[in-house]
N, C-alpha and C. Protein backbone atom coordinates (compact mmCIF):
# COMPACT_ATOMS: atom_id res chain seq x y z
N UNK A 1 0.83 -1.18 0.00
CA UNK A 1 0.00 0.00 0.00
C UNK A 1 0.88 1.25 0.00
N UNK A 2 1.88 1.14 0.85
CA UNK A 2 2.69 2.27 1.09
C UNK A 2 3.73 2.53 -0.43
N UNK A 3 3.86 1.19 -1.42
CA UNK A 3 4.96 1.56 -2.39
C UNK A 3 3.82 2.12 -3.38
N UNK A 4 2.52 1.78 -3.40
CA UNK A 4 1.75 2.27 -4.66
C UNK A 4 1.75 3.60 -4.55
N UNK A 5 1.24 4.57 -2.74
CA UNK A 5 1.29 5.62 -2.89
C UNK A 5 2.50 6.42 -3.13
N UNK A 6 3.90 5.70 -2.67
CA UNK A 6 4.99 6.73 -2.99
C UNK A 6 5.12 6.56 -4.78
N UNK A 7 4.56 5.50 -5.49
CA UNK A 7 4.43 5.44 -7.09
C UNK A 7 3.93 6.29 -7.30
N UNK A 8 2.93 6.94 -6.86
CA UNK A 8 1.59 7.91 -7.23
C UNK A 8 2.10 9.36 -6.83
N UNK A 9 2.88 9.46 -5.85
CA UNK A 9 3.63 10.93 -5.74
C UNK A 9 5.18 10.78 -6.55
N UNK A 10 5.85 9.68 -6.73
CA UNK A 10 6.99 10.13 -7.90
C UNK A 10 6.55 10.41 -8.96
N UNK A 11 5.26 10.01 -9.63
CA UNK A 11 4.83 10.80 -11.12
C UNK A 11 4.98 11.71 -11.47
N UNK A 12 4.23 13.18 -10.66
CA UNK A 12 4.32 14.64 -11.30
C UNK A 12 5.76 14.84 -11.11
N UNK A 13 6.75 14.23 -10.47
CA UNK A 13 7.95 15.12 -10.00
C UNK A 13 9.00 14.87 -11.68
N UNK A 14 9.55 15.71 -11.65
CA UNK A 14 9.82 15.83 -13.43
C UNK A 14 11.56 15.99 -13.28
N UNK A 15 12.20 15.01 -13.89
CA UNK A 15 13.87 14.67 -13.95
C UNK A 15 14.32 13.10 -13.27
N UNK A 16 15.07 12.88 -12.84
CA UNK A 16 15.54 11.53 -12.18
C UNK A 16 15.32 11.84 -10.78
N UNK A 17 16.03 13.51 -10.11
CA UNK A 17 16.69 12.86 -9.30
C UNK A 17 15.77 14.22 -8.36
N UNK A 18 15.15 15.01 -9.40
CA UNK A 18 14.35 16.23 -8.79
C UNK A 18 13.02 15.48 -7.45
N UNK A 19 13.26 16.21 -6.59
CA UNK A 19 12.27 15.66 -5.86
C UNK A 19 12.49 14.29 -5.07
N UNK A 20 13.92 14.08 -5.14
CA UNK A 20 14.39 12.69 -4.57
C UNK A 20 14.43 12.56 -2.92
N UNK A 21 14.70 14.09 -2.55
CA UNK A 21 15.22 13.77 -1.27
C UNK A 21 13.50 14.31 -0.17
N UNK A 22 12.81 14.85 -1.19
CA UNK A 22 11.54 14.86 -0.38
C UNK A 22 10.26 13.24 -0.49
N UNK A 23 11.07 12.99 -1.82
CA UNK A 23 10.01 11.58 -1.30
C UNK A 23 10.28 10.09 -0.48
N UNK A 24 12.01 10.51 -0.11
CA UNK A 24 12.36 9.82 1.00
C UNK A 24 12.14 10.75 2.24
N UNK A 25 12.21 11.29 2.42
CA UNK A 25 11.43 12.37 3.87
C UNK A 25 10.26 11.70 3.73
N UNK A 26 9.28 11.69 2.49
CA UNK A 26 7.89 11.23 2.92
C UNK A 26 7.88 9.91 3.54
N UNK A 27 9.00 9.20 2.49
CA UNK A 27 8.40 7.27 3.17
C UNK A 27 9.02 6.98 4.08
N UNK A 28 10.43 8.20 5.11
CA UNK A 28 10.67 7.45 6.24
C UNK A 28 9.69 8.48 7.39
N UNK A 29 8.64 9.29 6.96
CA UNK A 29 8.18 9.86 8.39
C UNK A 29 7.21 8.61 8.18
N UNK A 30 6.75 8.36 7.10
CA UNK A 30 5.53 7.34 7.15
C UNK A 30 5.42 6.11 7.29
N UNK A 31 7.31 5.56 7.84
CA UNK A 31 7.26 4.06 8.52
C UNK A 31 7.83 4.66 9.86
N UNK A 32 8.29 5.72 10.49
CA UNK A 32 8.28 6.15 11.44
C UNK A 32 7.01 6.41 12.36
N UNK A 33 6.28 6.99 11.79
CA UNK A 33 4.37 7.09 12.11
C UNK A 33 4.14 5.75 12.56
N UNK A 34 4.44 4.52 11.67
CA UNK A 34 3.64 3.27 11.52
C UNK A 34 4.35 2.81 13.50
N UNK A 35 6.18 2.60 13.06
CA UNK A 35 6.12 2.12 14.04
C UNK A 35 5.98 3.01 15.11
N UNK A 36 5.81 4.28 15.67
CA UNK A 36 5.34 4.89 16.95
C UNK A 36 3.76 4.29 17.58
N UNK A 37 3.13 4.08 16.42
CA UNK A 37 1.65 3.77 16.48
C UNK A 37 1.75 2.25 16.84
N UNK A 38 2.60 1.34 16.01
CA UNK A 38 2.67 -0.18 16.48
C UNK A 38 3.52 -0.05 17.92
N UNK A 39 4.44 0.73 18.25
CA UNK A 39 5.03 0.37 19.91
C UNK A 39 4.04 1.06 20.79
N UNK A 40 3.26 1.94 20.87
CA UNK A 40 2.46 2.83 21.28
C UNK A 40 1.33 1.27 21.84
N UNK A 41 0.64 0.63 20.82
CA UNK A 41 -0.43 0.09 20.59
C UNK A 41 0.41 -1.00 21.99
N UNK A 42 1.04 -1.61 21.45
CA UNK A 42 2.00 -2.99 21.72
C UNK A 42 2.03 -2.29 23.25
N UNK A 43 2.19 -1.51 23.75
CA UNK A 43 2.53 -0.78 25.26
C UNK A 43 1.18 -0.88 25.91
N UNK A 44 0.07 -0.77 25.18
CA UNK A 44 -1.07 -0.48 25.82
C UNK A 44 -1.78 -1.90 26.14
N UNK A 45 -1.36 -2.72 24.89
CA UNK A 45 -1.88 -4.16 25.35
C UNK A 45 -1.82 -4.97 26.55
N UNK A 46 0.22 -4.18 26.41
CA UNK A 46 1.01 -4.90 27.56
C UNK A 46 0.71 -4.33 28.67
N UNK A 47 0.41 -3.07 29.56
CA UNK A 47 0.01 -2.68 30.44
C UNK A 47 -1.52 -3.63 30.96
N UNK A 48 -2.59 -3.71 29.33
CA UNK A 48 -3.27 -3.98 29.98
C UNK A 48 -3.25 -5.03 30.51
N UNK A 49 -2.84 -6.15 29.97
CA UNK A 49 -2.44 -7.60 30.45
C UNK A 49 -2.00 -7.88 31.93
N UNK A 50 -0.79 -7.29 32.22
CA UNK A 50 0.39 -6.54 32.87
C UNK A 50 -1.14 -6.53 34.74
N UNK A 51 -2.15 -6.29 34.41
CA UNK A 51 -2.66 -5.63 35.63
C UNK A 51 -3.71 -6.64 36.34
């Protein structure tokens, strides 16, 4: 899911290399996001268990 949308934002960007270093900014905040949200989640399970 995540490689179709970074496919779908390298289109308009126009040259090889134009726009290279913002669509790696995009796909590492957006496996950064994923895992804060998966250790976040994973913490809450474990607390609840935990009690």
């Amino acid at each position: 899911m995540i490689r179709l949308y970074l496919r779908e934002a390298w289109k308009p960007l126009h040259g090889p290399l134009h726009g290279f270093w913002a669509v790696h900014l995009l796909a590492t905040a957006m496996v950064l996001a994923l895992t804060v949200a998966a250790t976040t989640g994973a913490f809450c399970v474990l607390r609840r268990q935990a009690r």
